[in-house]
C-alpha atoms as a PDB file:
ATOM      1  CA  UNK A   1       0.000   0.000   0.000  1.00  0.00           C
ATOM      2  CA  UNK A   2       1.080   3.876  -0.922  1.00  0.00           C
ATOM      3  CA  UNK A   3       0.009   6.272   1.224  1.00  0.00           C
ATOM      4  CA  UNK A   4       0.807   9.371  -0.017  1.00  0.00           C
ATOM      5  CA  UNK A   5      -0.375  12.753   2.068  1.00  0.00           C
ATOM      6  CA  UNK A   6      -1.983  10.937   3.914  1.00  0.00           C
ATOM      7  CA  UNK A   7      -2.775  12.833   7.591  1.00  0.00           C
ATOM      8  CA  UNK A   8      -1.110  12.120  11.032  1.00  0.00           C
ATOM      9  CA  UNK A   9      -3.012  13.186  13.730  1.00  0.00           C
ATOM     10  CA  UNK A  10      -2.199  12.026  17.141  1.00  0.00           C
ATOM     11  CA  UNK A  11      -4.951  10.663  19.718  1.00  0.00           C
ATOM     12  CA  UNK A  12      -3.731  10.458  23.025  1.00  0.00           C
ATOM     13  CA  UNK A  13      -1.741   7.098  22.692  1.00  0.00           C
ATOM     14  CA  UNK A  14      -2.565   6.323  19.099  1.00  0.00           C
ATOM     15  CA  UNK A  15      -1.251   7.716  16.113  1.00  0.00           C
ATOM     16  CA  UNK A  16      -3.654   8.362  13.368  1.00  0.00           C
ATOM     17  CA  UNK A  17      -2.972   7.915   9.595  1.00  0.00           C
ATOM     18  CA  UNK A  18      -6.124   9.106   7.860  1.00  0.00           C
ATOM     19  CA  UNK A  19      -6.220   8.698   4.066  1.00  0.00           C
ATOM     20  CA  UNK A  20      -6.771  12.272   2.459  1.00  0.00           C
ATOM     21  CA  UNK A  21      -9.802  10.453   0.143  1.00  0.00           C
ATOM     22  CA  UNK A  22     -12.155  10.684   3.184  1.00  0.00           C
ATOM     23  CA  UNK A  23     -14.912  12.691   3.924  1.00  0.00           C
ATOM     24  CA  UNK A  24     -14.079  15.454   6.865  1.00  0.00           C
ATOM     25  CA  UNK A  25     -16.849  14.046   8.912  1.00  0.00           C
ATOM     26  CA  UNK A  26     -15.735  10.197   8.487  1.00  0.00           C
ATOM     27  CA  UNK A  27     -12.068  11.790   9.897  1.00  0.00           C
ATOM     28  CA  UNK A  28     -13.608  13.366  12.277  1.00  0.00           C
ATOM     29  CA  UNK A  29     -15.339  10.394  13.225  1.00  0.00           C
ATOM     30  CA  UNK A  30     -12.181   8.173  13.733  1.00  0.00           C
ATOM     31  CA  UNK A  31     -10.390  10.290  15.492  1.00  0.00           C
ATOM     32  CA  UNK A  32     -13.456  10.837  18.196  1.00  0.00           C
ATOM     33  CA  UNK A  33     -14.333   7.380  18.646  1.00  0.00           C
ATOM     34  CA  UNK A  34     -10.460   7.010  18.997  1.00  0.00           C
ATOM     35  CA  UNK A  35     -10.328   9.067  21.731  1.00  0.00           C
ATOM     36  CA  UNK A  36     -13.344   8.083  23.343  1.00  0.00           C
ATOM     37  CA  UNK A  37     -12.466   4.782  23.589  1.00  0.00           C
ATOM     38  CA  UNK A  38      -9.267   5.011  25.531  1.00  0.00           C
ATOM     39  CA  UNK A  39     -11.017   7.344  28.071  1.00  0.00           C
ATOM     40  CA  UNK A  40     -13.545   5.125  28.360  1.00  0.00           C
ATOM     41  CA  UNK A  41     -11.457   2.355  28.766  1.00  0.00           C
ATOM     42  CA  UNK A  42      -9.101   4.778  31.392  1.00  0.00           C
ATOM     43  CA  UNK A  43     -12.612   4.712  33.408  1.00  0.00           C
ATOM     44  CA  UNK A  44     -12.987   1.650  33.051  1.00  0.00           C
ATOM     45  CA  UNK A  45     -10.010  -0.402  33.417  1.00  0.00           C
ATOM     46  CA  UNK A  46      -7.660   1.583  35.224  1.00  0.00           C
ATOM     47  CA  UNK A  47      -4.690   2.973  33.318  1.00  0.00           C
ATOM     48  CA  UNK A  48      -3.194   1.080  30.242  1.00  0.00           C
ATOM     49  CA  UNK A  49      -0.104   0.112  31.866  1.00  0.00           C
ATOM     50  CA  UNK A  50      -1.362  -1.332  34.627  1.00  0.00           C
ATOM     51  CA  UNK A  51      -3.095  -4.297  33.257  1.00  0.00           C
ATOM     52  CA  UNK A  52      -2.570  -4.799  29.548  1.00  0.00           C
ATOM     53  CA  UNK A  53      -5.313  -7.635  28.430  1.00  0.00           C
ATOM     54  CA  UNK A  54      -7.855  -5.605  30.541  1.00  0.00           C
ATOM     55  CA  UNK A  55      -7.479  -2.213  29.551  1.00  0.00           C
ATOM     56  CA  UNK A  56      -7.029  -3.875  25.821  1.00  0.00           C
ATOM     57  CA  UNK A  57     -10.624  -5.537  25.863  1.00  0.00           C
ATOM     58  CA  UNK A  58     -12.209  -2.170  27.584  1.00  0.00           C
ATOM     59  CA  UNK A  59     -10.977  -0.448  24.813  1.00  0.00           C
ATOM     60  CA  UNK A  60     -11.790  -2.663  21.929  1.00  0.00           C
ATOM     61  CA  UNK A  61     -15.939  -2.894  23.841  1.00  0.00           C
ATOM     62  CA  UNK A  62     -16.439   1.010  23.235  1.00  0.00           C
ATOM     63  CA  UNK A  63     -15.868   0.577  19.783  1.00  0.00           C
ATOM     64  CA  UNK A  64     -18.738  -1.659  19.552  1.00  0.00           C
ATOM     65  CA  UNK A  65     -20.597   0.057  21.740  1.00  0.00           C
ATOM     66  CA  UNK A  66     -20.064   3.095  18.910  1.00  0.00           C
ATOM     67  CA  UNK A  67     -21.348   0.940  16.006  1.00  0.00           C
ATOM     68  CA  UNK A  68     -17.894  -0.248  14.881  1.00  0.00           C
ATOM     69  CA  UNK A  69     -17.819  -3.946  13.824  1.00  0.00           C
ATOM     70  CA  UNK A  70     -14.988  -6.077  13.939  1.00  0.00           C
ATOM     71  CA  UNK A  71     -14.175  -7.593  10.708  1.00  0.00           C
ATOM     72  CA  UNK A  72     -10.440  -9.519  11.491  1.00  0.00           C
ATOM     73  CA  UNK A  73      -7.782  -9.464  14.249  1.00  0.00           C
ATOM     74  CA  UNK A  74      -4.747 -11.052  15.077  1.00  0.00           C
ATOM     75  CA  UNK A  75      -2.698 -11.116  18.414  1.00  0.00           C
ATOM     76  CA  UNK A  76       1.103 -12.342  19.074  1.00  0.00           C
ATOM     77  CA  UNK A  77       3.814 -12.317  21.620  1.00  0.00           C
ATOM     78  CA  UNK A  78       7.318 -12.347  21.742  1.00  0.00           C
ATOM     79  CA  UNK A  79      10.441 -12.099  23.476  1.00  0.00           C
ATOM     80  CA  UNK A  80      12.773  -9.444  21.435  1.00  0.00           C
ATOM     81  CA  UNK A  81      16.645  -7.771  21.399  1.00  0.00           C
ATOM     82  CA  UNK A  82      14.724  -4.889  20.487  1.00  0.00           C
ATOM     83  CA  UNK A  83      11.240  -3.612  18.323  1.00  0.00           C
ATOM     84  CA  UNK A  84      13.276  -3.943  15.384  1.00  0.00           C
ATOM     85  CA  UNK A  85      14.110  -7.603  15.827  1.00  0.00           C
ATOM     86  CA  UNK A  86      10.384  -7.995  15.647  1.00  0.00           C
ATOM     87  CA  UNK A  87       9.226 -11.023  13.647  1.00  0.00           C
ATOM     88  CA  UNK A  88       6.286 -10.901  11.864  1.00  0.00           C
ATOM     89  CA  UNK A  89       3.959 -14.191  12.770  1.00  0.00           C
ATOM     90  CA  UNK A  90       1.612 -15.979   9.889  1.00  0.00           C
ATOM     91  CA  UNK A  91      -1.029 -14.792  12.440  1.00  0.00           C
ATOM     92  CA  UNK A  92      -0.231 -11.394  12.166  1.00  0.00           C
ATOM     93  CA  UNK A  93       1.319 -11.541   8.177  1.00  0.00           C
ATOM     94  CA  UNK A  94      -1.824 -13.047   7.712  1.00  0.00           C
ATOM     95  CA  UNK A  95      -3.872  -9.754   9.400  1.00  0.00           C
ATOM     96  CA  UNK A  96      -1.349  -7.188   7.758  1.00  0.00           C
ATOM     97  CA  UNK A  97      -2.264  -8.808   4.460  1.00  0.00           C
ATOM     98  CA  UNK A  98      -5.632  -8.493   4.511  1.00  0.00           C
ATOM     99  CA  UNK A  99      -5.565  -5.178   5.221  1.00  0.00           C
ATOM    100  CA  UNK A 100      -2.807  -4.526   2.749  1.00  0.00           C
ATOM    101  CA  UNK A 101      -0.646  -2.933   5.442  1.00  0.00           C
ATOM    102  CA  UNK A 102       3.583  -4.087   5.158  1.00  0.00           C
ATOM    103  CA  UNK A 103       3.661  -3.482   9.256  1.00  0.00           C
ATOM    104  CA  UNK A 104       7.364  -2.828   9.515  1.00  0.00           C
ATOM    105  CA  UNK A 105       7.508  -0.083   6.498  1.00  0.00           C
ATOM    106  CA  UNK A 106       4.461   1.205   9.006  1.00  0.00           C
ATOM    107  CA  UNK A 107       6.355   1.460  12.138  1.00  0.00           C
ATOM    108  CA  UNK A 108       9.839   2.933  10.878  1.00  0.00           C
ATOM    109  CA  UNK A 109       7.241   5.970   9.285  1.00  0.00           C
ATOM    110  CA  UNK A 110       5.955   6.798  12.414  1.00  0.00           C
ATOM    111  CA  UNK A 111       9.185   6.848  13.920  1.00  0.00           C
ATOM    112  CA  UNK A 112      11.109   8.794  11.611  1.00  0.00           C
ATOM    113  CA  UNK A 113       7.606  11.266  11.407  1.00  0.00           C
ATOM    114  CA  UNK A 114       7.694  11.628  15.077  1.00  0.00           C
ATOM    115  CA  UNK A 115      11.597  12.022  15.295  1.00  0.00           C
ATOM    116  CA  UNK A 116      11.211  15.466  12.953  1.00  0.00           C
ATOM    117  CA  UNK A 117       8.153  16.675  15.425  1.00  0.00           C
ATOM    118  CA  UNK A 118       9.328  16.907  18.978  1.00  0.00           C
ATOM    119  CA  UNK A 119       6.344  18.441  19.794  1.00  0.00           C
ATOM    120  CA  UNK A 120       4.554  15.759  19.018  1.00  0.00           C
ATOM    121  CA  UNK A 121       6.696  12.956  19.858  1.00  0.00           C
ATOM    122  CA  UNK A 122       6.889  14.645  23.457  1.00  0.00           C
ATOM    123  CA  UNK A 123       2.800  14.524  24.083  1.00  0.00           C
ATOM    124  CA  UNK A 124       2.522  11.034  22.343  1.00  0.00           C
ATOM    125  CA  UNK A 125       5.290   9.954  25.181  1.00  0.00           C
ATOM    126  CA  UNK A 126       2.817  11.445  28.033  1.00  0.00           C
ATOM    127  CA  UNK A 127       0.032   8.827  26.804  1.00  0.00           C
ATOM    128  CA  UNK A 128       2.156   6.011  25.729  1.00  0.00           C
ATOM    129  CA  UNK A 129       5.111   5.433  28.272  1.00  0.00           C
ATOM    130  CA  UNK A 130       5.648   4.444  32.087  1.00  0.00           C
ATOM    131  CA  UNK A 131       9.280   4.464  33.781  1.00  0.00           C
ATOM    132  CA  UNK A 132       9.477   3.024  36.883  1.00  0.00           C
ATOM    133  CA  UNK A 133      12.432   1.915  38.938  1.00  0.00           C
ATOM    134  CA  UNK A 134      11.667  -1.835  37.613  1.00  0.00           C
ATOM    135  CA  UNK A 135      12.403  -0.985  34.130  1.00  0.00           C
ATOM    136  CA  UNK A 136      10.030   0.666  31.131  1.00  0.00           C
ATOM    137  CA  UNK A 137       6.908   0.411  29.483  1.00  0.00           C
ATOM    138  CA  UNK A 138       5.862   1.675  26.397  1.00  0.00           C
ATOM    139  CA  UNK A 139       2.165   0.911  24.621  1.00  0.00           C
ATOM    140  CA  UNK A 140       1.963   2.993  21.226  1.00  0.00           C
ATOM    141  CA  UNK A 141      -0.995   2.010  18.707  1.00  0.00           C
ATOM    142  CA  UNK A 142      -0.852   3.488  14.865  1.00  0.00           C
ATOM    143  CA  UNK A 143      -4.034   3.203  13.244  1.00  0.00           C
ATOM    144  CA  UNK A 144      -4.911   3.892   9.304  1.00  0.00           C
ATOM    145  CA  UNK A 145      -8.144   5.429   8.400  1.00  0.00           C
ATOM    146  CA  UNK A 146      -9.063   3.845   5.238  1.00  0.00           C
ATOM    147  CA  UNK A 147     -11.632   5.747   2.672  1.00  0.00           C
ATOM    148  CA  UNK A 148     -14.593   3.433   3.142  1.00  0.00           C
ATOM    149  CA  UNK A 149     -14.599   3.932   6.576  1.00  0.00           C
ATOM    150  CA  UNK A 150     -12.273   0.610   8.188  1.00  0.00           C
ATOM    151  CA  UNK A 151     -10.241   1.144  10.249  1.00  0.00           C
ATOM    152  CA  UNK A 152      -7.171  -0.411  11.448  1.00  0.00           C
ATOM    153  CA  UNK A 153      -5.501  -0.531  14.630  1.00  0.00           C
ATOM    154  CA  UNK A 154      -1.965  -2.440  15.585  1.00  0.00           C
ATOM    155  CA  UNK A 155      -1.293  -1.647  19.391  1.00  0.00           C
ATOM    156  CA  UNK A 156       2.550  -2.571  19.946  1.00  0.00           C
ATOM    157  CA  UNK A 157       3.289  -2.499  23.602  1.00  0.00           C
ATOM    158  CA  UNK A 158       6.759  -4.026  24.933  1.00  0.00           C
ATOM    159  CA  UNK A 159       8.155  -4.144  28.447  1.00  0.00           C
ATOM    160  CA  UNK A 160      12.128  -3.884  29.282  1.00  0.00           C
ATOM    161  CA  UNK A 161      13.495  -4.527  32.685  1.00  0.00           C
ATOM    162  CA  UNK A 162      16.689  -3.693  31.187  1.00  0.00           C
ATOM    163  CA  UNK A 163      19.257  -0.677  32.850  1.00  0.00           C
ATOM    164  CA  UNK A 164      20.014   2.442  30.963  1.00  0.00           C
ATOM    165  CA  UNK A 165      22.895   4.639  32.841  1.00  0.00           C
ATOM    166  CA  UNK A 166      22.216   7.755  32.105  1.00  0.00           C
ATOM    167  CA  UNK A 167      21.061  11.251  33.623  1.00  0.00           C
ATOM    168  CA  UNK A 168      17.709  11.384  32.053  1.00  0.00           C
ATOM    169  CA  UNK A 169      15.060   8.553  31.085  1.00  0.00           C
ATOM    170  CA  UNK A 170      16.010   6.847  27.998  1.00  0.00           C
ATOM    171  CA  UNK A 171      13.784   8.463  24.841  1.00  0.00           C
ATOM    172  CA  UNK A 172      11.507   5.956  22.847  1.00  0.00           C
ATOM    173  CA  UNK A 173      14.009   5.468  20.287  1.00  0.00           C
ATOM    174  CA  UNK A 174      16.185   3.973  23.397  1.00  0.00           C
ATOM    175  CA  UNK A 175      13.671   2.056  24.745  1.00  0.00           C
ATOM    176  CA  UNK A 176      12.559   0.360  21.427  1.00  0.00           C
ATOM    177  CA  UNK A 177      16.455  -1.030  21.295  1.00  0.00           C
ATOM    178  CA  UNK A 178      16.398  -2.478  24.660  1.00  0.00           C
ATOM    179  CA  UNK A 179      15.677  -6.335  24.870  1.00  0.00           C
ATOM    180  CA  UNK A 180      11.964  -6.367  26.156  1.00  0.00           C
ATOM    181  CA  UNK A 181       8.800  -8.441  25.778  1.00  0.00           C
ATOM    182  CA  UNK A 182       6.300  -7.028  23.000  1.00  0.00           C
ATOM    183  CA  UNK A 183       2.703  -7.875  22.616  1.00  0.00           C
ATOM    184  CA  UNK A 184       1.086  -6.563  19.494  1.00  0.00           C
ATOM    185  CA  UNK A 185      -3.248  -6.822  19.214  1.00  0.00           C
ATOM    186  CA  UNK A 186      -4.434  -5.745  15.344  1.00  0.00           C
ATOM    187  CA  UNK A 187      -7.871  -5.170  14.733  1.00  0.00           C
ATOM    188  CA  UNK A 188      -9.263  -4.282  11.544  1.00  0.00           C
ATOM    189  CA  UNK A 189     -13.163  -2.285  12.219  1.00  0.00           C
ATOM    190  CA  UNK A 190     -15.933  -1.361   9.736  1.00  0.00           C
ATOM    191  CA  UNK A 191     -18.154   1.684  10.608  1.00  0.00           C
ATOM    192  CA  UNK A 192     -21.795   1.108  10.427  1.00  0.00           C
ATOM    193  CA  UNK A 193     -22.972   4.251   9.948  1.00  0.00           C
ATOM    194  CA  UNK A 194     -26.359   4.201  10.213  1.00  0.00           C
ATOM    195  CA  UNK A 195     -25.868   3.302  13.737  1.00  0.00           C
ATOM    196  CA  UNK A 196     -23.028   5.643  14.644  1.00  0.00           C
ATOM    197  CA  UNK A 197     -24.926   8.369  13.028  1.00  0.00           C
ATOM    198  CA  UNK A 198     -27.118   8.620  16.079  1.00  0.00           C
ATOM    199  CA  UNK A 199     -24.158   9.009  18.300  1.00  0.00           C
ATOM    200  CA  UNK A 200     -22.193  10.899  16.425  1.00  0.00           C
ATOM    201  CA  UNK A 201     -23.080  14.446  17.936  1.00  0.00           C
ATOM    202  CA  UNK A 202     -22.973  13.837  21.283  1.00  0.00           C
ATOM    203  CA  UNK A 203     -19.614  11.944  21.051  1.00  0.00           C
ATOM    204  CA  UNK A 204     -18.698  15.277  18.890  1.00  0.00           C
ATOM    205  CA  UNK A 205     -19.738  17.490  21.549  1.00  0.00           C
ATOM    206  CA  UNK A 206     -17.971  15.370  24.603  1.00  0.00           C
ATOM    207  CA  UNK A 207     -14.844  14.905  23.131  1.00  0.00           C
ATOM    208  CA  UNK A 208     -14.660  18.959  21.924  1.00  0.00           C
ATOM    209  CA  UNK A 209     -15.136  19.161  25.635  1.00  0.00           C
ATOM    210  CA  UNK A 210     -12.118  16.727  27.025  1.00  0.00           C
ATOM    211  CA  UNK A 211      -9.848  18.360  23.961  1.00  0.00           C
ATOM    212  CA  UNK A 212     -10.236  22.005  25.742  1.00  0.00           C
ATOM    213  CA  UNK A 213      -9.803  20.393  29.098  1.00  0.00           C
ATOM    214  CA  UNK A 214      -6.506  18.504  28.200  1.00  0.00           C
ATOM    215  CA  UNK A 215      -4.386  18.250  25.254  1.00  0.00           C
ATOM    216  CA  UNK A 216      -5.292  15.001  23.471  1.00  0.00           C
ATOM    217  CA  UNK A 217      -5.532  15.488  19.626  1.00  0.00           C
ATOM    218  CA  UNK A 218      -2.700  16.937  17.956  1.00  0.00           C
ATOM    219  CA  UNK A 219      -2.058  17.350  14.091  1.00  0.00           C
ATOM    220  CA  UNK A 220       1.269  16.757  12.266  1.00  0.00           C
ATOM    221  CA  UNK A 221       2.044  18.284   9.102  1.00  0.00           C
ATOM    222  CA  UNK A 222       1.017  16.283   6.204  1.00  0.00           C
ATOM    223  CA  UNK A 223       4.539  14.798   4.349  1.00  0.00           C
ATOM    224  CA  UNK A 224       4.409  12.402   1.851  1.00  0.00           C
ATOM    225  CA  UNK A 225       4.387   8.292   3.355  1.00  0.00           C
ATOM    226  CA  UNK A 226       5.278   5.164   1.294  1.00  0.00           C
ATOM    227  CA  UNK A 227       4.328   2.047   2.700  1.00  0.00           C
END
């Protein structure tokens, strides 16, 4: 898949790729019923670093309960040197496939996009990282917006009890080299509008709401993306 000006927005822990075919209002939708679903799931389950599977199938219920339906998923674990040494499962080849994604073009994009926006990079880190004196957490989803409203989501989450000496905490790019364990969930969703249509202006009015109470959504200058 080519994705070409495509739009990244950022969603409190997951970053957005929204193809630039869509209609404003099916953006708009994503990226709300994004961000309602991990408060929900916040309120629900506790934090997402806390427990994993539970915050995980919180999460994935709002969508649902927004008129999303699940149309394929795929789940995997593994012990790692680092993200990069990430192997791709037939589970999850199998997922990326149908959704015409190549995951690990995917992942080094939103790295390298992040790396030229500090900005950005530094309010995705608030949402998606936890460093304690046992080691470091980190639980980043990317999601693609497609233009007949699916939507996929890949959370990547990977624990390292490994030491860094240094003054400050390691950045991302640090922690994704450390030897951790990594649990990715994919889930591939197809809007049915005619049921999120009655939602959708009360979910647009509540999360206008939590946006001018906190800083959740955040949009990155479009560049162009090959993946």
């Amino acid at each position: 898949m080519q994705i070409q000006n495509h739009a990244l927005v950022l969603v409190a822990g997951t970053v957005l790729l929204t193809d630039p075919q869509i209609s404003p209002s099916q953006r708009q939708a994503a990226i709300d019923s994004t961000l309602y679903a991990q408060l929900v799931a916040n309120k629900r389950a506790g934090n997402r670093f806390t427990e994993l599977a539970t915050w995980d199938r919180a999460y994935r219920a709002v969508y649902a309960e927004l008129g999303w339906l699940v149309t394929s998923q795929a789940h995997d674990e593994q012990s790692v040197p680092g993200v990069a040494g990430l192997a791709i499962s037939p589970a999850l080849q199998a997922w990326f496939g149908q959704a015409g994604i190549d995951g690990g073009q995917v992942l080094r994009s939103v790295f390298e996009s992040l790396r030229e926006h500090p900005d950005g990079l530094r309010q995705l880190q608030g949402f998606i990282r936890s460093d304690t004196a046992d080691g470091h957490l980190a639980k980043l989803e990317i999601g693609l917006m497609e233009a007949d409203m699916r939507l996929h989501l890949c959370s990547l989450s990977w624990q390292s009890t490994a030491a860094v000496e240094a003054a400050e905490p390691p950045s991302l790019s640090e922690i994704a080299t450390l030897p951790a364990e990594v649990q990715l969930r994919c889930l591939s969703l197809l809007c049915d509008a005619q049921s999120f249509e009655t939602k959708r202006s009360q979910l647009r009015m509540l999360m206008d709401k939590k946006q001018h109470e906190h800083a959740y959504v955040l949009e990155l200058p479009t560049q162009n993306r090959r993946m």
